[in-house]
C-alpha atoms as a PDB file:
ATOM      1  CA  UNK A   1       0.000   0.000   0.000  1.00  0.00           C
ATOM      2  CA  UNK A   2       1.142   3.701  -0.689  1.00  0.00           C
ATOM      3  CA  UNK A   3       1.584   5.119   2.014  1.00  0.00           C
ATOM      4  CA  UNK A   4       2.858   9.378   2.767  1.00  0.00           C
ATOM      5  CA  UNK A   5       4.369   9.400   6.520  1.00  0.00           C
ATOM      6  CA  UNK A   6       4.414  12.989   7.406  1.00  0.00           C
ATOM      7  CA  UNK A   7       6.311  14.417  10.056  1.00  0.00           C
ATOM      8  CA  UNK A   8       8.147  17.753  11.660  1.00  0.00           C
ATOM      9  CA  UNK A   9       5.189  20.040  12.379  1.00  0.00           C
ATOM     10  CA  UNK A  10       4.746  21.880  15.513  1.00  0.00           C
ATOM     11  CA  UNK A  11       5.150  25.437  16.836  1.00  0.00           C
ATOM     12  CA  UNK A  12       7.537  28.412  15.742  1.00  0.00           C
ATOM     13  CA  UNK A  13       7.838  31.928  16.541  1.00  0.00           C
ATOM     14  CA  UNK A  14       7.637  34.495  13.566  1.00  0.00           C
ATOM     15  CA  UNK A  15      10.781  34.388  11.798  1.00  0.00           C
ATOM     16  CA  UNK A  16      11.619  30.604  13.173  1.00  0.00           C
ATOM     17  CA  UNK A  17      12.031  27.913  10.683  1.00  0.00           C
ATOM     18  CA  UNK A  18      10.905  24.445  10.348  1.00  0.00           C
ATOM     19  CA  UNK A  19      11.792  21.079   7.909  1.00  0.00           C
ATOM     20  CA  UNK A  20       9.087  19.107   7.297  1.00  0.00           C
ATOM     21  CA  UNK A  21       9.561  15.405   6.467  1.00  0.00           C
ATOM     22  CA  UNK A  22       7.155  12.799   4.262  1.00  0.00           C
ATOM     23  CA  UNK A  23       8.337   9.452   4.127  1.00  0.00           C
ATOM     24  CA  UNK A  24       7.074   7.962   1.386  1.00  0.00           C
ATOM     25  CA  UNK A  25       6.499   3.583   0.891  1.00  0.00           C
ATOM     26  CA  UNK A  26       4.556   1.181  -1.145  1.00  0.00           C
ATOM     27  CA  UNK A  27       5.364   2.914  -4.915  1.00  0.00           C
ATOM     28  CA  UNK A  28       8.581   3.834  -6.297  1.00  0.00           C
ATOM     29  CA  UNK A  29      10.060   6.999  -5.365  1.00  0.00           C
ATOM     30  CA  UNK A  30      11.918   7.649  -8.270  1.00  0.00           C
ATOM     31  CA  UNK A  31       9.488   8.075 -10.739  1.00  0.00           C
ATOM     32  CA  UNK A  32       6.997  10.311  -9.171  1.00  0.00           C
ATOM     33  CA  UNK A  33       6.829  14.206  -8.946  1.00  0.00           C
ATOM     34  CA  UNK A  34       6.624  15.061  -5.274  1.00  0.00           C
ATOM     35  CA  UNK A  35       3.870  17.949  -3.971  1.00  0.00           C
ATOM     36  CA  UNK A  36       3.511  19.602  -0.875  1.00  0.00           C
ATOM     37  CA  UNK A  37      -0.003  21.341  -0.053  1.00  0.00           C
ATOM     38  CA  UNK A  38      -1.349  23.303   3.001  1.00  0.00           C
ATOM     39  CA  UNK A  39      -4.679  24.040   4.346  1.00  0.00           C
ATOM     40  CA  UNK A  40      -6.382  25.937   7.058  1.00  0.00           C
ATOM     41  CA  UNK A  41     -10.057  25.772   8.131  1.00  0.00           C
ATOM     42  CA  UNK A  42     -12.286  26.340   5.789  1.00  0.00           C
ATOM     43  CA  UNK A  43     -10.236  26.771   2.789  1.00  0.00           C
ATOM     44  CA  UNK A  44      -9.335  24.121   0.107  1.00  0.00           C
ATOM     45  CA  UNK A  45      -5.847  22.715  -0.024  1.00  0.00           C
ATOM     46  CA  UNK A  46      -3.064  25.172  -1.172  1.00  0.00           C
ATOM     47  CA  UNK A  47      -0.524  24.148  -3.645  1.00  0.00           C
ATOM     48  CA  UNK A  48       2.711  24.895  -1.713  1.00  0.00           C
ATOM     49  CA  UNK A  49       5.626  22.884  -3.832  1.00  0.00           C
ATOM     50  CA  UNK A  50       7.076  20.617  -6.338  1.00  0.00           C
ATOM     51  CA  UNK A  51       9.415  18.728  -7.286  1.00  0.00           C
ATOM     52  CA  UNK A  52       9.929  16.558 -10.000  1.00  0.00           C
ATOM     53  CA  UNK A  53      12.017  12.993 -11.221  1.00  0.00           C
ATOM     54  CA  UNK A  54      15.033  15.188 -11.906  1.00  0.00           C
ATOM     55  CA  UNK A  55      14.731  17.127  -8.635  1.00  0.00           C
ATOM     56  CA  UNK A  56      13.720  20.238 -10.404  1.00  0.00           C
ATOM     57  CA  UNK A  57      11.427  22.254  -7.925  1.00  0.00           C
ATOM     58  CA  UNK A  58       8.577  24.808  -8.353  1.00  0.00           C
ATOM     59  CA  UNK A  59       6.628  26.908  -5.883  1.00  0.00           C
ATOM     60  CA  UNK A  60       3.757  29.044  -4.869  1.00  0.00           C
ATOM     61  CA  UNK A  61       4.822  32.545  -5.530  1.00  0.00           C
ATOM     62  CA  UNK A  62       4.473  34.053  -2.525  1.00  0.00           C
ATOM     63  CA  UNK A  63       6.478  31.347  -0.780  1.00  0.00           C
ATOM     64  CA  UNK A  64       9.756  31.777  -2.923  1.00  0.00           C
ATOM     65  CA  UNK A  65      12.756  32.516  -1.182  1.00  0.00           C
ATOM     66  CA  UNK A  66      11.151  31.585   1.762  1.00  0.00           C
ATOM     67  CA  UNK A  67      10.798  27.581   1.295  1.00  0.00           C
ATOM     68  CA  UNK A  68      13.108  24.647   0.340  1.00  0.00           C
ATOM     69  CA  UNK A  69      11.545  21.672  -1.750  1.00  0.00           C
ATOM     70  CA  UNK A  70      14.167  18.790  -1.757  1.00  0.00           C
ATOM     71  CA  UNK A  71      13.957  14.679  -2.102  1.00  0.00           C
ATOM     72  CA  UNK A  72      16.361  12.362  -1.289  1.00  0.00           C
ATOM     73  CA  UNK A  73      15.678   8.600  -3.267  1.00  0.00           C
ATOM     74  CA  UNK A  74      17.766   6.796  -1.038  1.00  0.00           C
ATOM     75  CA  UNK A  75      15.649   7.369   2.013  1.00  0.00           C
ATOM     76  CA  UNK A  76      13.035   7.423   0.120  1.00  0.00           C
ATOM     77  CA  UNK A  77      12.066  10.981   1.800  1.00  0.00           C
ATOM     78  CA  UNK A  78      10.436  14.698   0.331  1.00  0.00           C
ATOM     79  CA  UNK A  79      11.828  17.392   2.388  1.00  0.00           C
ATOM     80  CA  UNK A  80       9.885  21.145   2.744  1.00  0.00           C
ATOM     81  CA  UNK A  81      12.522  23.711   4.547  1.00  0.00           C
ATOM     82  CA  UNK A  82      10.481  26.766   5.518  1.00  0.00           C
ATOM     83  CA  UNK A  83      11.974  29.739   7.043  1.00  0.00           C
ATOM     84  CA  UNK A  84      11.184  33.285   7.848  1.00  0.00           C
ATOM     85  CA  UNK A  85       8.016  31.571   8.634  1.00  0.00           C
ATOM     86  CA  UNK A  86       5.082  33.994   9.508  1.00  0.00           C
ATOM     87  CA  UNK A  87       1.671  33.691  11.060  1.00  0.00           C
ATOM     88  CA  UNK A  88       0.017  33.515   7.138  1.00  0.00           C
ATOM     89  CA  UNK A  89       2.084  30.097   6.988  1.00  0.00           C
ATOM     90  CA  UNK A  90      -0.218  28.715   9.769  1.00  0.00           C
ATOM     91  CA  UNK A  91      -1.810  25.292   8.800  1.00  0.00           C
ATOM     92  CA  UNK A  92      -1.940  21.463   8.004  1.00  0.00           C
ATOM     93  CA  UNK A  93       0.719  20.481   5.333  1.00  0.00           C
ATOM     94  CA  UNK A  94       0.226  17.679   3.686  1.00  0.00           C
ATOM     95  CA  UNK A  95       2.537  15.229   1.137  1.00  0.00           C
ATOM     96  CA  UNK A  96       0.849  14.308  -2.052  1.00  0.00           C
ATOM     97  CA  UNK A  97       1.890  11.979  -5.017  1.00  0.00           C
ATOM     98  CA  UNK A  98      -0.310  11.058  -7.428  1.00  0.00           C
ATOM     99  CA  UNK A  99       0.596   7.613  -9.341  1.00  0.00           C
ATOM    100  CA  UNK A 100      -1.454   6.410 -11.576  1.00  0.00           C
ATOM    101  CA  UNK A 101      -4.130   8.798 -12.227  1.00  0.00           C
ATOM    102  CA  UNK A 102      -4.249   8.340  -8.117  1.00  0.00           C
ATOM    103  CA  UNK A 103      -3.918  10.858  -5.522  1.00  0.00           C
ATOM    104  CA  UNK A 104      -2.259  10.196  -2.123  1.00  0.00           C
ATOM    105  CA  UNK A 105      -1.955  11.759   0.649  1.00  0.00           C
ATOM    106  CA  UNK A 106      -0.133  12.424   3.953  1.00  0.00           C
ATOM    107  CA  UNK A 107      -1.798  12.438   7.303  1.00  0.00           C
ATOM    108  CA  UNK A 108      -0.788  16.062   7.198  1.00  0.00           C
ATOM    109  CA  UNK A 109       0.912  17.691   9.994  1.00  0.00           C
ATOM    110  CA  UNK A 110       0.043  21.149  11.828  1.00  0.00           C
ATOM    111  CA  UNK A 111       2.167  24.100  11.473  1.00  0.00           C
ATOM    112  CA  UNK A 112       1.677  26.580  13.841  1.00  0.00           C
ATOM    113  CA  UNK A 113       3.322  30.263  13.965  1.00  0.00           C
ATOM    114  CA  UNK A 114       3.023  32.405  16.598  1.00  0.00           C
ATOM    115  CA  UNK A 115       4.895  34.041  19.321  1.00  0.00           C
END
């Protein structure tokens, strides 16, 4: 089974920084783009990140500069850096691949900014 183990959320101060981790089992890593979304209550998900095969990465404009897409195939592992973190980048983020016409997704894991 696919499965999207998410992990590294918690609380930060404004300005703090965080690396989220997704473990990712049950497909092969290699030959999927990577995404990472975000969502707070009562709003759909939010694209946040991509990256693809060839580790190229793409993001959400108002979040370049700030975040850090990254994968690394031998642990099998999607990495999301985010500093200068401010209290706009509150919310769930979640892992997503989608293989096969599929979506997956994370468990998500809260991200909370505040002082």
């Amino acid at each position: 089974d696919v499965q999207l183990q998410v992990s590294g959320g918690g609380l930060v101060q404004p300005g703090g920084s965080l690396r989220l981790s997704c473990a990712a089992s049950g497909f092969v890593f290699g030959v999927y783009d990577m995404y990472w979304f975000r969502q707070t209550p009562g709003k759909g998900p939010e694209w946040v990140s991509s990256i693809n095969v060839g580790g190229v990465a793409n993001y959400a404009n108002a979040l370049k500069g700030r975040f850090s897409i990254s994968r690394d195939g031998a642990q099998k592992t999607v990495y999301l850096d985010m500093n200068g973190l401010n209290a706009e980048d509150t919310a769930t983020y979640y892992c997503n691949a989608r293989i096969l016409s599929r979506q997956y997704w994370g468990q998500g894991t809260q991200v909370t900014v505040s002082s």
